[in-house]
C-alpha atoms as a PDB file:
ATOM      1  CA  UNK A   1      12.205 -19.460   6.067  1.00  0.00           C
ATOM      2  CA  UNK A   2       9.073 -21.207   6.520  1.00  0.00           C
ATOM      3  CA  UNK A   3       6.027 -19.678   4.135  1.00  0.00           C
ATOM      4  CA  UNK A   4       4.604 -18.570   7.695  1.00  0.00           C
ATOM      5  CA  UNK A   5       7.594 -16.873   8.911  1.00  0.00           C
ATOM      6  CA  UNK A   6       8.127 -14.992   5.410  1.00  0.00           C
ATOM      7  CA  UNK A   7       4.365 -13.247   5.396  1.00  0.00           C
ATOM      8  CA  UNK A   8       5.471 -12.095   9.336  1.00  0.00           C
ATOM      9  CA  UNK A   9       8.789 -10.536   8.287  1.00  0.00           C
ATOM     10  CA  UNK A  10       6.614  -8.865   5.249  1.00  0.00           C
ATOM     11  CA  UNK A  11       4.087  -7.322   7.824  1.00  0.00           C
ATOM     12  CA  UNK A  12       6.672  -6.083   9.931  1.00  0.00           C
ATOM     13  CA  UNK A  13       8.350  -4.647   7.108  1.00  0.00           C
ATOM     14  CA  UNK A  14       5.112  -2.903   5.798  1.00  0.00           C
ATOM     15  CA  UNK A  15       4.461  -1.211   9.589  1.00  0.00           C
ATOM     16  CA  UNK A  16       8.480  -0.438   9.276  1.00  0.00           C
ATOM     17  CA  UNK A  17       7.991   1.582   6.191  1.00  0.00           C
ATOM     18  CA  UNK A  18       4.848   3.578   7.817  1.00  0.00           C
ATOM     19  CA  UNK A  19       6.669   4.270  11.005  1.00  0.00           C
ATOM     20  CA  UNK A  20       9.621   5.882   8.702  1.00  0.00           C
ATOM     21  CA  UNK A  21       7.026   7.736   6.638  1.00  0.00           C
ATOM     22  CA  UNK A  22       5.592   9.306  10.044  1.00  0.00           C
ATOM     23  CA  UNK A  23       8.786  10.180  11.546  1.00  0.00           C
ATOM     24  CA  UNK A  24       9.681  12.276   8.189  1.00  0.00           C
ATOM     25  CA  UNK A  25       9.292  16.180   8.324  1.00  0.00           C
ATOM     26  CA  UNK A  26       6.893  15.977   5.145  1.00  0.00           C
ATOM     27  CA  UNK A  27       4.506  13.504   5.645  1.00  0.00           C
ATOM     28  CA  UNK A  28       0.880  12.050   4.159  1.00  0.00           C
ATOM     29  CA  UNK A  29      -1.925  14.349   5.014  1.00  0.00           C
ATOM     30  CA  UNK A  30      -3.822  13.603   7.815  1.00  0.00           C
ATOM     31  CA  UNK A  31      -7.318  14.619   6.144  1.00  0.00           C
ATOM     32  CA  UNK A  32      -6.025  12.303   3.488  1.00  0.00           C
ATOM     33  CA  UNK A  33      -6.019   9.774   5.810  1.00  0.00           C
ATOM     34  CA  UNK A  34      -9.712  10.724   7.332  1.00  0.00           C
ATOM     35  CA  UNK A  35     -10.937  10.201   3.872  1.00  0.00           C
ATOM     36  CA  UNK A  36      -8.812   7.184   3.224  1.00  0.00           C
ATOM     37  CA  UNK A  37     -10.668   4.135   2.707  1.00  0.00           C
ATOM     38  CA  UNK A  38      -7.858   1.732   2.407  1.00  0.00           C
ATOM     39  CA  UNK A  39      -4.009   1.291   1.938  1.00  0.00           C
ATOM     40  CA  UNK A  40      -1.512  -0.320  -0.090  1.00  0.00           C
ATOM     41  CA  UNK A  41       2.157  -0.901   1.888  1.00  0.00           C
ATOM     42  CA  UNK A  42       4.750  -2.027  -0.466  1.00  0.00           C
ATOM     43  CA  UNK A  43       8.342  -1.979   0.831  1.00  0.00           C
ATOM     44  CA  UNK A  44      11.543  -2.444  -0.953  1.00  0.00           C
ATOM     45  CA  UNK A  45       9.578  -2.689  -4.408  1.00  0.00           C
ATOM     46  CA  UNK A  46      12.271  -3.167  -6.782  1.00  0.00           C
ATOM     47  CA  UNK A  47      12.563  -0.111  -9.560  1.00  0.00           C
ATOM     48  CA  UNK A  48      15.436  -1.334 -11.900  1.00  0.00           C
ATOM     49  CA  UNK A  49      15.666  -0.230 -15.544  1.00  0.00           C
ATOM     50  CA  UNK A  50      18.430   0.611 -18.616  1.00  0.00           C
ATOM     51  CA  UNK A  51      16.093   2.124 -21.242  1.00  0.00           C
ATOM     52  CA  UNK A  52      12.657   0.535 -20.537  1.00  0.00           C
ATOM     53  CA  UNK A  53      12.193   0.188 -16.726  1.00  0.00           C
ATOM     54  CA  UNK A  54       9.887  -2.594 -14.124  1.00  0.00           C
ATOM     55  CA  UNK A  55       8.933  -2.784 -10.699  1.00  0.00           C
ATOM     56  CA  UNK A  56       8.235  -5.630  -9.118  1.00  0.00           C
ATOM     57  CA  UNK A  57       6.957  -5.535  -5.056  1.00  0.00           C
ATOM     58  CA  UNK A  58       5.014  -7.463  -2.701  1.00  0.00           C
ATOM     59  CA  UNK A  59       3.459  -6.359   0.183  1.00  0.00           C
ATOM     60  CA  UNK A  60      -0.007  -5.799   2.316  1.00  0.00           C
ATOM     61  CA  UNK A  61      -3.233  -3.968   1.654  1.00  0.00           C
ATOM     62  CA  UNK A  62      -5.879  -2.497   3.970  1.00  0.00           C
ATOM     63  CA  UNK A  63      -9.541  -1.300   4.028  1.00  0.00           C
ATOM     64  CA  UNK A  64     -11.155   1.081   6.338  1.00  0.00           C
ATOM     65  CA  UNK A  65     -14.233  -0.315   7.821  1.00  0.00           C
ATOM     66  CA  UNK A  66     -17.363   1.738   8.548  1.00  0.00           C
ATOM     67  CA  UNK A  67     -16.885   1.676  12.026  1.00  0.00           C
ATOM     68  CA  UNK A  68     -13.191   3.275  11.623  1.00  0.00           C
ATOM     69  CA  UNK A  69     -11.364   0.384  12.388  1.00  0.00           C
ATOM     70  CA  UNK A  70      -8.886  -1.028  10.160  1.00  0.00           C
ATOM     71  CA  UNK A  71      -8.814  -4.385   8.275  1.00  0.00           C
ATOM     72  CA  UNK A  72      -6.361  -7.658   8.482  1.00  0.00           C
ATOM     73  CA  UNK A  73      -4.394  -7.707   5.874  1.00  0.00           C
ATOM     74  CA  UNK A  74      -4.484  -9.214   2.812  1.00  0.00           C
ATOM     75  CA  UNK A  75      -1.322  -9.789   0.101  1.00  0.00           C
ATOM     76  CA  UNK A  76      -1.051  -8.295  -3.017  1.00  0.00           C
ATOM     77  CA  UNK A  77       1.965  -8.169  -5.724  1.00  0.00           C
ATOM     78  CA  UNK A  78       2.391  -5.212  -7.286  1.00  0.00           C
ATOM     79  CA  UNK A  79       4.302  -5.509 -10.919  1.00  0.00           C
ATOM     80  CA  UNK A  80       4.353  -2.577 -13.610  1.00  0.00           C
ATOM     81  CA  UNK A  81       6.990  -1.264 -16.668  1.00  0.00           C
ATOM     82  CA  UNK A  82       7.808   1.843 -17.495  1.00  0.00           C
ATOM     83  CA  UNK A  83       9.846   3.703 -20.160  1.00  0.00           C
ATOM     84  CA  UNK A  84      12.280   6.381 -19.793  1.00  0.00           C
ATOM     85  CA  UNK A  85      15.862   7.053 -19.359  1.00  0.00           C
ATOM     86  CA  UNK A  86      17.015   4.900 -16.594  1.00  0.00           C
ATOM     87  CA  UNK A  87      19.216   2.866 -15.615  1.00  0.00           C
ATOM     88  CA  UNK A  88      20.944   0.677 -12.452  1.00  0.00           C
ATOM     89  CA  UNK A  89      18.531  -0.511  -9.692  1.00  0.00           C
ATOM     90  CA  UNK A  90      16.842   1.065  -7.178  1.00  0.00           C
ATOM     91  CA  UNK A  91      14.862  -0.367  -4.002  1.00  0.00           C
ATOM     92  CA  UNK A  92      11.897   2.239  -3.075  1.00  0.00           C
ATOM     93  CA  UNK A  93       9.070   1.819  -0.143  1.00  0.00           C
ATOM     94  CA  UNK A  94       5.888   2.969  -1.679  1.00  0.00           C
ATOM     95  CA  UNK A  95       2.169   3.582  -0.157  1.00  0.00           C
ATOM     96  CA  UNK A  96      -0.555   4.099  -1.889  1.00  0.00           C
ATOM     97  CA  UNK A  97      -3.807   5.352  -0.328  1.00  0.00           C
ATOM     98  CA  UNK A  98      -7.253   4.541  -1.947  1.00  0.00           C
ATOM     99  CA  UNK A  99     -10.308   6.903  -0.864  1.00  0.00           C
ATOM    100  CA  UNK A 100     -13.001   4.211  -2.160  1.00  0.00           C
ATOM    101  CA  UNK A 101     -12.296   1.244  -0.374  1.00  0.00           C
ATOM    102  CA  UNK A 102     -14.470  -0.712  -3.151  1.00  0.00           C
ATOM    103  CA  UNK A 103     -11.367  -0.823  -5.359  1.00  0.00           C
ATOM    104  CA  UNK A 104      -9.191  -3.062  -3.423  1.00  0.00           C
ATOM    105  CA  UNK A 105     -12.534  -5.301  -2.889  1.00  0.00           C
ATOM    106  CA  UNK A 106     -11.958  -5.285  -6.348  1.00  0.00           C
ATOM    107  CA  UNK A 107      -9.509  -7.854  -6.061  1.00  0.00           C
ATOM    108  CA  UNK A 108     -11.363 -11.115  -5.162  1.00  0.00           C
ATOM    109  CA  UNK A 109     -11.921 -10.574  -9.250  1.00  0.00           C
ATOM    110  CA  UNK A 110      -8.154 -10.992  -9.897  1.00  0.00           C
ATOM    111  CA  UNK A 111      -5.715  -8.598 -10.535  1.00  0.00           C
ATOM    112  CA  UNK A 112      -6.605  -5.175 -11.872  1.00  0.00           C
ATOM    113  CA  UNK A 113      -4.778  -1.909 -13.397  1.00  0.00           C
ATOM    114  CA  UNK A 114      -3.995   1.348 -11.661  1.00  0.00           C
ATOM    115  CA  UNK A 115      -4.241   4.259 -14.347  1.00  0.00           C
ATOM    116  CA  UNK A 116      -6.932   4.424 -16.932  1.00  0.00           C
ATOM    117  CA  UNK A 117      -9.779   3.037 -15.424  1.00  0.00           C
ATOM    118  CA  UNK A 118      -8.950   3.953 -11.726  1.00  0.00           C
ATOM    119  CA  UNK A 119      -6.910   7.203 -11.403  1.00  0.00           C
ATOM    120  CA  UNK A 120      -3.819   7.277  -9.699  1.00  0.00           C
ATOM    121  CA  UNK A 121      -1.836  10.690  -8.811  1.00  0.00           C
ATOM    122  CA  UNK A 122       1.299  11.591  -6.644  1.00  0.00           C
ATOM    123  CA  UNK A 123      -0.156  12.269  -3.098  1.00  0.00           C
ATOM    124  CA  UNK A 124       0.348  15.931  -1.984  1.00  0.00           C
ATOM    125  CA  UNK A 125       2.772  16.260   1.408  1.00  0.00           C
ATOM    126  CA  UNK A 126       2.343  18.295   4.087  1.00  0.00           C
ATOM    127  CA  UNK A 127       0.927  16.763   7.408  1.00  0.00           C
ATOM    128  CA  UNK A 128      -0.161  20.172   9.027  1.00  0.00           C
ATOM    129  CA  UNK A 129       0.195  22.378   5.969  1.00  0.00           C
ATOM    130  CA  UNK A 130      -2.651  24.776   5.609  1.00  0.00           C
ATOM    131  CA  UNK A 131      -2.084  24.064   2.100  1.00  0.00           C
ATOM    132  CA  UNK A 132      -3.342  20.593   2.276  1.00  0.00           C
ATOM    133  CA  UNK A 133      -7.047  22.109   2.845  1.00  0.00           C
ATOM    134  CA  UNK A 134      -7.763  23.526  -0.291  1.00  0.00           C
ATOM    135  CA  UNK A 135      -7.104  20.314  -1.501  1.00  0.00           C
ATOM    136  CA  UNK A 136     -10.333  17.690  -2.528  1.00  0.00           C
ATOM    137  CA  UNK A 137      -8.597  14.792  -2.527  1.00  0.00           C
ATOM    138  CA  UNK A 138     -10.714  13.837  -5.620  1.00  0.00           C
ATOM    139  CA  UNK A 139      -8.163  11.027  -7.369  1.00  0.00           C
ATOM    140  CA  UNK A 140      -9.046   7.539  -6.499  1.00  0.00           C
ATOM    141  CA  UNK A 141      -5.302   6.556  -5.725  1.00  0.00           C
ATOM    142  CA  UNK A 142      -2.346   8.512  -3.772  1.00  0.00           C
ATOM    143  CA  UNK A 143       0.601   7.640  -3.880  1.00  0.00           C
ATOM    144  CA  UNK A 144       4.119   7.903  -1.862  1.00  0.00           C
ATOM    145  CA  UNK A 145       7.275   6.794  -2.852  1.00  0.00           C
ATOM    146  CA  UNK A 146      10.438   6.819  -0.526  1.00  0.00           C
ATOM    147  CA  UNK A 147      13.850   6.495  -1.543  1.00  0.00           C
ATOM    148  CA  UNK A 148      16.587   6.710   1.012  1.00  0.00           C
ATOM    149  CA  UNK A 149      14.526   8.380   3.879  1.00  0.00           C
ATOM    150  CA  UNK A 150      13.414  11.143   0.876  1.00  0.00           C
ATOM    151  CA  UNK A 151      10.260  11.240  -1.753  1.00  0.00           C
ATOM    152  CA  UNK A 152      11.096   9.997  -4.801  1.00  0.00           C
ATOM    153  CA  UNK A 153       8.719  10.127  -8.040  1.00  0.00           C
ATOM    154  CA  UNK A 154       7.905   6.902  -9.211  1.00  0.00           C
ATOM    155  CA  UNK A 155       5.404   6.236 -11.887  1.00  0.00           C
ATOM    156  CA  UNK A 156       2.475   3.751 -11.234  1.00  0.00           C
ATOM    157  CA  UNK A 157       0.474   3.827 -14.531  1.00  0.00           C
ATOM    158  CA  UNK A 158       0.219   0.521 -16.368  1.00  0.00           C
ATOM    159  CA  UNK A 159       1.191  -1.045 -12.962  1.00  0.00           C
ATOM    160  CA  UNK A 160      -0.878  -4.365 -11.733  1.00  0.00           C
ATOM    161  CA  UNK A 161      -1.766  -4.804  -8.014  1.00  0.00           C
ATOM    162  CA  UNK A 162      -3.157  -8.784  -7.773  1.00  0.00           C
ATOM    163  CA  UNK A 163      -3.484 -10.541  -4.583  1.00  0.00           C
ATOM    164  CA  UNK A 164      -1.422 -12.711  -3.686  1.00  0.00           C
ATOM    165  CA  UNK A 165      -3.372 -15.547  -3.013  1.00  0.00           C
ATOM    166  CA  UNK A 166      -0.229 -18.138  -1.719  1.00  0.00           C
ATOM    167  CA  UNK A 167       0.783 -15.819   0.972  1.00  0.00           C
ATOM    168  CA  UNK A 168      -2.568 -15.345   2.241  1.00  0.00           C
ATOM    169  CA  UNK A 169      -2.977 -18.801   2.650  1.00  0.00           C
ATOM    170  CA  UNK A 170       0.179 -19.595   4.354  1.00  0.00           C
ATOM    171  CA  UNK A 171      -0.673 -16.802   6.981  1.00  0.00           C
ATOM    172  CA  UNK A 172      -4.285 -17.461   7.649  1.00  0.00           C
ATOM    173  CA  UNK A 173      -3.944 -21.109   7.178  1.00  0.00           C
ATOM    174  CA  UNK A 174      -7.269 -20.875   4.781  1.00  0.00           C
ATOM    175  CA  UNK A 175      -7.978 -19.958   1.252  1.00  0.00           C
ATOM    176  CA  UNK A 176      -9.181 -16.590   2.366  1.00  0.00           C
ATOM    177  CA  UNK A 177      -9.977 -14.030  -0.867  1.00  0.00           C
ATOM    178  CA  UNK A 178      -8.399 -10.558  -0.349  1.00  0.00           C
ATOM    179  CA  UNK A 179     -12.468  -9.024   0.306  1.00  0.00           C
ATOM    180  CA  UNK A 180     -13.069 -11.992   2.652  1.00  0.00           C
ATOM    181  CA  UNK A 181     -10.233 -10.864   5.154  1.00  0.00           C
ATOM    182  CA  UNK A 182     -11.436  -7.557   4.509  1.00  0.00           C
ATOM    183  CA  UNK A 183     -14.590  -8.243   6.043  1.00  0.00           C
ATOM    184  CA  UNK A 184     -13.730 -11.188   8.599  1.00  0.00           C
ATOM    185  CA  UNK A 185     -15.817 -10.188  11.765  1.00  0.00           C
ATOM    186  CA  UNK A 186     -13.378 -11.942  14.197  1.00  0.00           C
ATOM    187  CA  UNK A 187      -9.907 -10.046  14.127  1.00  0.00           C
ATOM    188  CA  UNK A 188      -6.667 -11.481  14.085  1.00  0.00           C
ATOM    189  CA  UNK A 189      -4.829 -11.811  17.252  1.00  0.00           C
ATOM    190  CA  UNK A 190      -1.110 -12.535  15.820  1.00  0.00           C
ATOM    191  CA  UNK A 191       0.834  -9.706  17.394  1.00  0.00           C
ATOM    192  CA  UNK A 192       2.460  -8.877  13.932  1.00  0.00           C
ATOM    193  CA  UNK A 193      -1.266  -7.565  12.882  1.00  0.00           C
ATOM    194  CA  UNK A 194      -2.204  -5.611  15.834  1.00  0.00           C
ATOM    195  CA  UNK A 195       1.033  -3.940  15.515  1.00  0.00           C
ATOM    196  CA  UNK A 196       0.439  -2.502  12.294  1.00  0.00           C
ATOM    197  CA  UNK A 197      -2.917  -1.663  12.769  1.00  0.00           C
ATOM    198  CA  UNK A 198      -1.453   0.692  15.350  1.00  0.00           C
ATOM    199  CA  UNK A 199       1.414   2.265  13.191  1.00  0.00           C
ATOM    200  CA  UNK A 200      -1.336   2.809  10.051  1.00  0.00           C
ATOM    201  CA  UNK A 201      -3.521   4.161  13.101  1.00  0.00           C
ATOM    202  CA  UNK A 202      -0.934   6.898  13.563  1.00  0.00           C
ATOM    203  CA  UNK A 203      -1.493   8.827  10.471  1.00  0.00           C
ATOM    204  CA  UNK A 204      -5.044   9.444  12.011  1.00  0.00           C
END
Protein backbone atom coordinates (compact mmCIF):
# COMPACT_ATOMS: atom_id res chain seq x y z
CA UNK A 1 0.00 0.00 0.00
CA UNK A 2 1.06 3.41 -0.54
CA UNK A 3 2.83 5.09 2.83
CA UNK A 4 -0.48 7.32 2.73
CA UNK A 5 -2.90 4.59 2.56
CA UNK A 6 -1.00 2.54 5.44
CA UNK A 7 -1.22 5.61 8.22
CA UNK A 8 -5.32 5.62 7.10
CA UNK A 9 -5.81 1.88 7.67
CA UNK A 10 -3.72 2.52 11.13
CA UNK A 11 -6.23 5.34 12.21
CA UNK A 12 -9.09 3.38 11.42
CA UNK A 13 -7.74 0.60 13.23
CA UNK A 14 -6.96 2.76 16.39
CA UNK A 15 -10.90 4.22 16.40
CA UNK A 16 -11.74 0.25 15.75
CA UNK A 17 -10.08 -0.75 18.93
CA UNK A 18 -11.91 2.22 21.00
CA UNK A 19 -15.27 1.44 19.57
CA UNK A 20 -14.68 -2.38 20.85
CA UNK A 21 -13.43 -1.09 24.19
CA UNK A 22 -16.84 1.00 24.54
CA UNK A 23 -19.11 -1.64 23.50
CA UNK A 24 -17.51 -4.03 26.36
CA UNK A 25 -19.55 -4.49 29.69
CA UNK A 26 -16.34 -3.28 31.73
CA UNK A 27 -15.08 -0.37 30.31
CA UNK A 28 -12.45 2.79 31.01
CA UNK A 29 -13.85 5.14 33.55
CA UNK A 30 -15.49 7.96 32.40
CA UNK A 31 -13.98 10.40 35.20
CA UNK A 32 -10.80 8.86 33.95
CA UNK A 33 -11.46 10.18 30.85
CA UNK A 34 -12.58 13.85 32.29
CA UNK A 35 -9.18 13.97 33.78
CA UNK A 36 -7.47 12.47 30.79
CA UNK A 37 -5.16 14.68 29.14
CA UNK A 38 -4.17 12.54 26.28
CA UNK A 39 -4.23 8.94 24.75
CA UNK A 40 -2.15 6.35 23.40
CA UNK A 41 -4.16 3.75 20.77
CA UNK A 42 -2.07 0.85 19.93
CA UNK A 43 -3.82 -2.04 18.14
CA UNK A 44 -2.64 -5.46 17.39
CA UNK A 45 0.74 -4.73 19.36
CA UNK A 46 2.51 -7.87 19.03
CA UNK A 47 3.24 -9.73 22.66
CA UNK A 48 5.32 -12.86 21.64
CA UNK A 49 7.79 -14.51 24.03
CA UNK A 50 9.46 -18.24 25.08
CA UNK A 51 11.31 -17.28 28.29
CA UNK A 52 12.13 -13.54 27.88
CA UNK A 53 9.18 -11.80 26.12
CA UNK A 54 8.82 -8.21 23.50
CA UNK A 55 6.20 -6.17 22.21
CA UNK A 56 6.44 -4.38 19.41
CA UNK A 57 3.20 -1.90 18.20
CA UNK A 58 2.54 1.08 16.28
CA UNK A 59 -0.18 3.21 16.51
CA UNK A 60 -1.65 6.96 17.28
CA UNK A 61 -1.45 9.30 20.23
CA UNK A 62 -3.68 12.17 21.39
CA UNK A 63 -3.70 15.28 23.65
CA UNK A 64 -6.57 16.99 25.21
CA UNK A 65 -6.57 20.62 24.50
CA UNK A 66 -7.67 23.27 27.00
CA UNK A 67 -10.65 23.99 25.29
CA UNK A 68 -11.78 20.10 25.49
CA UNK A 69 -11.27 19.32 22.11
CA UNK A 70 -9.12 16.63 21.02
CA UNK A 71 -5.83 16.69 19.01
CA UNK A 72 -4.77 15.23 15.33
CA UNK A 73 -2.90 12.58 15.72
CA UNK A 74 0.47 12.00 15.81
CA UNK A 75 2.48 8.33 15.38
CA UNK A 76 4.30 6.73 17.86
CA UNK A 77 5.98 3.05 18.06
CA UNK A 78 5.72 1.49 21.04
CA UNK A 79 8.59 -1.38 21.68
CA UNK A 80 9.35 -2.96 25.25
CA UNK A 81 10.79 -6.67 26.72
CA UNK A 82 9.76 -8.38 29.37
CA UNK A 83 10.70 -11.54 31.34
CA UNK A 84 8.60 -14.25 32.55
CA UNK A 85 7.25 -17.55 31.66
CA UNK A 86 5.82 -17.23 28.27
CA UNK A 87 5.64 -18.48 25.39
CA UNK A 88 3.79 -18.55 21.60
CA UNK A 89 2.50 -15.16 20.28
CA UNK A 90 -0.12 -13.14 21.11
CA UNK A 91 -1.72 -9.97 19.25
CA UNK A 92 -3.30 -7.52 22.07
CA UNK A 93 -5.06 -3.87 21.46
CA UNK A 94 -3.79 -1.70 24.20
CA UNK A 95 -4.73 2.08 25.37
CA UNK A 96 -3.05 3.90 27.51
CA UNK A 97 -4.43 7.12 29.03
CA UNK A 98 -2.05 9.93 30.27
CA UNK A 99 -3.62 12.57 32.84
CA UNK A 100 -0.68 15.22 32.11
CA UNK A 101 -0.80 15.81 28.63
CA UNK A 102 2.92 17.34 28.96
CA UNK A 103 4.29 13.79 28.72
CA UNK A 104 3.41 12.92 25.26
CA UNK A 105 4.69 16.66 24.35
CA UNK A 106 7.50 15.00 25.65
CA UNK A 107 8.13 13.41 22.52
CA UNK A 108 9.36 16.13 20.08
CA UNK A 109 12.63 15.19 22.48
CA UNK A 110 12.72 11.61 21.08
CA UNK A 111 11.61 8.63 22.48
CA UNK A 112 11.15 8.25 26.22
CA UNK A 113 10.45 5.35 28.94
CA UNK A 114 7.19 4.47 30.63
CA UNK A 115 8.01 3.18 34.29
CA UNK A 116 10.58 4.77 36.48
CA UNK A 117 10.52 8.18 35.69
CA UNK A 118 6.79 8.43 34.57
CA UNK A 119 4.50 5.94 36.41
CA UNK A 120 2.48 3.64 34.65
CA UNK A 121 -0.36 1.35 36.41
CA UNK A 122 -3.19 -1.02 35.12
CA UNK A 123 -6.27 1.32 34.68
CA UNK A 124 -9.16 0.41 37.06
CA UNK A 125 -12.61 -0.78 35.03
CA UNK A 126 -15.83 0.04 35.72
CA UNK A 127 -17.60 2.77 33.52
CA UNK A 128 -20.51 3.54 36.05
CA UNK A 129 -19.12 1.72 39.07
CA UNK A 130 -19.53 3.69 42.22
CA UNK A 131 -16.32 2.18 42.93
CA UNK A 132 -14.47 4.16 40.42
CA UNK A 133 -15.07 7.42 42.74
CA UNK A 134 -13.03 6.73 45.52
CA UNK A 135 -10.49 6.45 43.13
CA UNK A 136 -7.71 9.66 42.53
CA UNK A 137 -6.54 8.71 39.51
CA UNK A 138 -3.08 9.85 40.79
CA UNK A 139 -0.63 7.56 38.30
CA UNK A 140 0.58 9.43 35.34
CA UNK A 141 -0.24 6.46 32.87
CA UNK A 142 -3.40 3.95 32.62
CA UNK A 143 -3.38 1.40 30.90
CA UNK A 144 -5.84 -1.23 29.01
CA UNK A 145 -5.00 -4.21 27.39
CA UNK A 146 -7.53 -6.36 25.30
CA UNK A 147 -7.11 -9.75 24.26
CA UNK A 148 -9.85 -11.48 22.38
CA UNK A 149 -12.75 -9.02 23.26
CA UNK A 150 -11.44 -9.59 27.24
CA UNK A 151 -8.72 -7.58 29.56
CA UNK A 152 -5.66 -9.07 29.54
CA UNK A 153 -2.58 -7.97 31.88
CA UNK A 154 0.19 -6.89 29.99
CA UNK A 155 3.23 -5.32 31.47
CA UNK A 156 4.46 -1.86 30.16
CA UNK A 157 7.55 -1.12 32.34
CA UNK A 158 10.83 -0.75 30.47
CA UNK A 159 8.59 -0.18 27.36
CA UNK A 160 9.61 2.85 24.81
CA UNK A 161 6.86 4.98 23.16
CA UNK A 162 8.93 7.22 20.24
CA UNK A 163 7.19 8.95 17.53
CA UNK A 164 7.18 7.84 14.61
CA UNK A 165 8.40 10.48 12.65
CA UNK A 166 8.08 8.58 8.83
CA UNK A 167 4.45 8.02 9.25
CA UNK A 168 3.73 11.41 10.28
CA UNK A 169 5.22 12.68 7.38
CA UNK A 170 3.63 10.52 4.87
CA UNK A 171 0.15 11.54 6.37
CA UNK A 172 0.56 15.22 6.81
CA UNK A 173 2.76 15.56 3.86
CA UNK A 174 5.24 17.78 6.25
CA UNK A 175 7.87 17.08 8.78
CA UNK A 176 5.43 17.80 11.53
CA UNK A 177 6.99 16.91 15.33
CA UNK A 178 4.50 14.86 17.43
CA UNK A 179 3.89 18.47 19.86
CA UNK A 180 3.53 20.45 16.60
CA UNK A 181 0.35 18.41 15.46
CA UNK A 182 -0.58 18.57 18.92
CA UNK A 183 -0.96 22.12 18.80
CA UNK A 184 -1.77 22.82 14.95
CA UNK A 185 -4.58 25.55 15.16
CA UNK A 186 -6.16 24.49 11.80
CA UNK A 187 -7.68 20.86 12.18
CA UNK A 188 -7.49 18.19 9.86
CA UNK A 189 -10.31 17.61 7.58
CA UNK A 190 -9.39 13.88 6.28
CA UNK A 191 -12.50 11.98 7.27
CA UNK A 192 -10.30 9.18 8.87
CA UNK A 193 -9.42 11.97 11.72
CA UNK A 194 -12.74 13.36 12.41
CA UNK A 195 -13.89 9.91 12.80
CA UNK A 196 -11.81 9.08 15.58
CA UNK A 197 -12.04 12.14 17.26
CA UNK A 198 -15.67 11.11 17.60
CA UNK A 199 -15.16 7.42 18.82
CA UNK A 200 -12.31 8.80 21.59
CA UNK A 201 -15.18 11.51 22.18
CA UNK A 202 -17.42 8.68 23.34
CA UNK A 203 -15.70 7.75 26.47
CA UNK A 204 -16.69 11.38 27.57
Amino acid sequence: LPAQEKQDEKIRKSEAVIRDFLAMKEQIPALLMKKAEGIVIIPNLIKAGLGIGGQRGKGVAMVKRANGTWSDPAFVTLTGGSIGFQAGVQSIDLVMVFTKGSILNSLAKGEFTLGGDIGVAAGPIGRSSTATTDTKFDAEVYSYSRSKGLFAGLSLEGSKLAPDNAANKAFYKASYTASSIFSKKTASKQPVVISLKRAVRGFQ
